[in-house]
Protein backbone atom coordinates (compact mmCIF):
# COMPACT_ATOMS: atom_id res chain seq x y z
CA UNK A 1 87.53 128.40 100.85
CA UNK A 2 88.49 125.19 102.25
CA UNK A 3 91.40 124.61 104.10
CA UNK A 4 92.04 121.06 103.55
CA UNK A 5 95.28 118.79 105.04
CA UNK A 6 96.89 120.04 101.66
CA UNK A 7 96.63 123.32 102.81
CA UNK A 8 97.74 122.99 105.93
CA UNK A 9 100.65 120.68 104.84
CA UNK A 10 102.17 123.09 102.49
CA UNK A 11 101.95 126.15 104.37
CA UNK A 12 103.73 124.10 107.34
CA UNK A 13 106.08 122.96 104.18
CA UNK A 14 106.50 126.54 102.83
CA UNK A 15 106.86 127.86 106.34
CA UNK A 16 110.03 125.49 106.86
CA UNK A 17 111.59 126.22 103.38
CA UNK A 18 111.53 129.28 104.62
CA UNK A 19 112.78 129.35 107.77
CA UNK A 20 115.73 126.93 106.93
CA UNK A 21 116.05 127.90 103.12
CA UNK A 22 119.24 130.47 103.88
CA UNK A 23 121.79 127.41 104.48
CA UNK A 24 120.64 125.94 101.21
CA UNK A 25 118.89 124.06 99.58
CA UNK A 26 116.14 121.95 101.96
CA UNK A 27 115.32 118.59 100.62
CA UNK A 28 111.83 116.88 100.90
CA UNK A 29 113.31 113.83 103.56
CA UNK A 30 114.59 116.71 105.92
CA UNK A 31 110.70 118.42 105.83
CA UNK A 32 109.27 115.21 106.10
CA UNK A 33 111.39 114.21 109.34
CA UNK A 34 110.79 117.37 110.67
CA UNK A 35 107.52 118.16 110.46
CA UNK A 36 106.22 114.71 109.81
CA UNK A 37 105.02 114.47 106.60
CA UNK A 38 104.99 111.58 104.16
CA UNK A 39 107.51 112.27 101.39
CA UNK A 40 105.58 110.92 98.86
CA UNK A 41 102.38 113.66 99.61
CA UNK A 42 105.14 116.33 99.82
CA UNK A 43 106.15 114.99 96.39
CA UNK A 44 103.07 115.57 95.27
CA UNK A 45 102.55 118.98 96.88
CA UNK A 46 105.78 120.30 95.48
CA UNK A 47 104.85 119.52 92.14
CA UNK A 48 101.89 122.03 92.70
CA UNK A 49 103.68 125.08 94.48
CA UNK A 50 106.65 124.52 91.73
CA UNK A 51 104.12 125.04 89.10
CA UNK A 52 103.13 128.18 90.90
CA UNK A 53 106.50 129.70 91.04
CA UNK A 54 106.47 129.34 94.64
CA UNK A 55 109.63 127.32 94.96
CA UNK A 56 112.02 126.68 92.76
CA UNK A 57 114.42 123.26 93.01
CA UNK A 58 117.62 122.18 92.70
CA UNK A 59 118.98 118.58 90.87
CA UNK A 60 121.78 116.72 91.92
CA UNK A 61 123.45 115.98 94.79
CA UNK A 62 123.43 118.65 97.12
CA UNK A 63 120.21 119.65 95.68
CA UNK A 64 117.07 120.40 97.31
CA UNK A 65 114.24 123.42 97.10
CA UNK A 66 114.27 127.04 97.68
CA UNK A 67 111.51 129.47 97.57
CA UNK A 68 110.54 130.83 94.30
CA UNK A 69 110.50 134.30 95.49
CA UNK A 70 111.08 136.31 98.54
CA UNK A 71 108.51 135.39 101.71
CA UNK A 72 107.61 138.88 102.02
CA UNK A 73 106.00 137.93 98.20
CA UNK A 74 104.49 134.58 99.19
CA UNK A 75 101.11 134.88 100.82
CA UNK A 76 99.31 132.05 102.99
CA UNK A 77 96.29 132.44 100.43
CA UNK A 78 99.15 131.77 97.07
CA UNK A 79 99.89 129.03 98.73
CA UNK A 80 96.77 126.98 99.94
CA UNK A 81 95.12 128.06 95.97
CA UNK A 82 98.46 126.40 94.83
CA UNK A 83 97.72 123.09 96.03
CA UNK A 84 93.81 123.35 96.43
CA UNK A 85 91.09 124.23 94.20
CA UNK A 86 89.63 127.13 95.74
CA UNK A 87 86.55 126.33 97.66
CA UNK A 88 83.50 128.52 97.80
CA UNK A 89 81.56 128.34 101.20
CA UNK A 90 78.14 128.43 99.66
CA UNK A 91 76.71 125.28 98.13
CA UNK A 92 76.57 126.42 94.41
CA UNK A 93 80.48 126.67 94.61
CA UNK A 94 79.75 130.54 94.21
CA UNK A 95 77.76 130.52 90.87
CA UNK A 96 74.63 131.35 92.28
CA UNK A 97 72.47 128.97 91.41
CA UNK A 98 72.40 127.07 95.29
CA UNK A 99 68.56 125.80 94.99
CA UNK A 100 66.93 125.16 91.50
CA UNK A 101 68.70 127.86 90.07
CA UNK A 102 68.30 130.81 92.58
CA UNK A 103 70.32 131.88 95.71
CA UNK A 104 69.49 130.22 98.73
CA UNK A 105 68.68 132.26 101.95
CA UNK A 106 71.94 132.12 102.99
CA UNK A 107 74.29 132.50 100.16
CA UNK A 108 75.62 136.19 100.78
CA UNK A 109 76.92 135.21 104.20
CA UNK A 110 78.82 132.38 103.25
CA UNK A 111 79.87 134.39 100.22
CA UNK A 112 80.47 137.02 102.38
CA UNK A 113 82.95 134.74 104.53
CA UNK A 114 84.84 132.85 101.54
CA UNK A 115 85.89 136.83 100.70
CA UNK A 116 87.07 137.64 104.11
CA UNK A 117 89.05 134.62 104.74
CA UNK A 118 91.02 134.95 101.58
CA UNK A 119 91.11 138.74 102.24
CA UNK A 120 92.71 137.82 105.45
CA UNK A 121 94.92 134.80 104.28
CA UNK A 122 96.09 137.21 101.26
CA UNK A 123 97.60 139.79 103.88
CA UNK A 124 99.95 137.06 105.65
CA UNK A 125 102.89 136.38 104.24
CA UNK A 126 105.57 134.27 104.95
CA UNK A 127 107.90 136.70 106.61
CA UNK A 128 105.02 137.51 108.92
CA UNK A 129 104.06 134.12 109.84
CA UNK A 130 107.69 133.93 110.88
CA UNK A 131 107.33 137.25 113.50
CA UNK A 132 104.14 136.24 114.83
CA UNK A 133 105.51 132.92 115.80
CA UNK A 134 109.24 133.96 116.86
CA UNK A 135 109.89 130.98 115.16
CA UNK A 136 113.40 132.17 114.09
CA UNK A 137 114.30 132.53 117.67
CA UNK A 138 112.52 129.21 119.17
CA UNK A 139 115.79 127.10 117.69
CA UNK A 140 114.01 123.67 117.86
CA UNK A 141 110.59 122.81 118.54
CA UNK A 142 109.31 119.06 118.21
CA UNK A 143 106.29 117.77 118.09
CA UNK A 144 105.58 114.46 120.50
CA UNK A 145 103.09 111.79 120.14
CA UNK A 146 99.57 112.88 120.80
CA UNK A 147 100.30 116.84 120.94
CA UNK A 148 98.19 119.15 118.18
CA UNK A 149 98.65 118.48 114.92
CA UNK A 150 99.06 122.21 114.43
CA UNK A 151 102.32 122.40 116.04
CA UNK A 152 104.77 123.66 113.49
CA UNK A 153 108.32 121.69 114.19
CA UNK A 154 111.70 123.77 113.45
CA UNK A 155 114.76 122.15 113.29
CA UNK A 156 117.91 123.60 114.26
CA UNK A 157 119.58 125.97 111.63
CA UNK A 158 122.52 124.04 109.72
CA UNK A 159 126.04 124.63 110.97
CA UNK A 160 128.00 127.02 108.01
C-alpha cells in the first residue's frame, strides 16, 4: 500500500468532517483554510470518498458535507482505498509474477508488509483517531510556516 498526498489529504479531510461535522454541514473552503488544502484537489477528493459512501453532501446555501456514516464505521484504510488505488509493496503489484514470471527473493516480505499495514490501518477508525489525538479537547491548533506537514489543524467548534 502506498500512502500517497491523497491519502494523507483525505484522512486529514475526513478527520475534520469529523471533528466539526456536529454543527453542520462543513464546506470544502472552511477545510481548505483550515488545514490548507487547495479546494480544487479537495474537489476532486470528495468526488472519490462520496462515491464510497463515506460522506454524504448537502446543496444549497447552507450546504456543505457530512460523513456518510458514523466514524466509529469509517476506517483510515476505507478511506486512503477511496481515493487511491491500492498499492502492493512488491514489484509485480501482488500478482506474482515480480521477475520473468516467478517471485522474486523478496516478494513474501513485502507481501507480508502490504497485509499488515492495511491490517493495522483497517483497525483505526475515525472515532479513535480522535482519542489518540485529544483532538476534541485541543480547541484550535494551527499550523505555521515551515512546521510538519503532518500537523492536523482544528478549528474552533461553531458557536450554536
Amino acid at each position: 500500500m502506498r500512502l500517497s498526498t491523497k491519502g494523507r489529504y483525505a484522512v486529514t479531510a475526513m478527520l475534520d468532517l469529523t471533528l466539526q461535522g456536529g454543527d453542520g454541514p462543513v464546506t470544502l473552503a472552511e477545510i481548505s483554510e483550515t488545514q490548507g488544502i487547495s479546494l480544487s484537489y479537495l474537489e476532486q477528493l470528495f468526488a472519490c470518498l462520496r462515491s464510497k459512501n463515506l460522506v454524504r453532501g448537502v446543496r444549497g446555501p447552507g450546504g456543505g458535507y457530512y460523513l456518510g456514516r458514523p466514524p466509529e464505521e469509517i476506517s483510515i484504510a476505507d478511506i486512503i482505498c477511496a481515493v487511491d488505488e491500492w498499492v502492493e509493496f512488491t514489484r509485480c503489484g501482488g500478482n506474482r509474477d515480480c521477475k520473468d514470471g516467478k517471485r522474486c527473493l523478496t516478494h513474501n516480505l513485502w507481501d507480508e508488509l502490504s497485509t499488515e499495514i492495511f491490517n493495522f490501518l483497517s483497525n483505526i477508525d475515525l472515532a479513535e483517531l480522535v482519542k489518540r489525538g485529544g483532538l476534541k479537547e485541543e480547541g484550535c491548533i494551527r499550523k505555521e510556516k515551515g512546521e510538519d506537514d503532518d500537523i492536523i489543524r482544528v478549528r474552533r467548534t461553531r458557536a450554536a
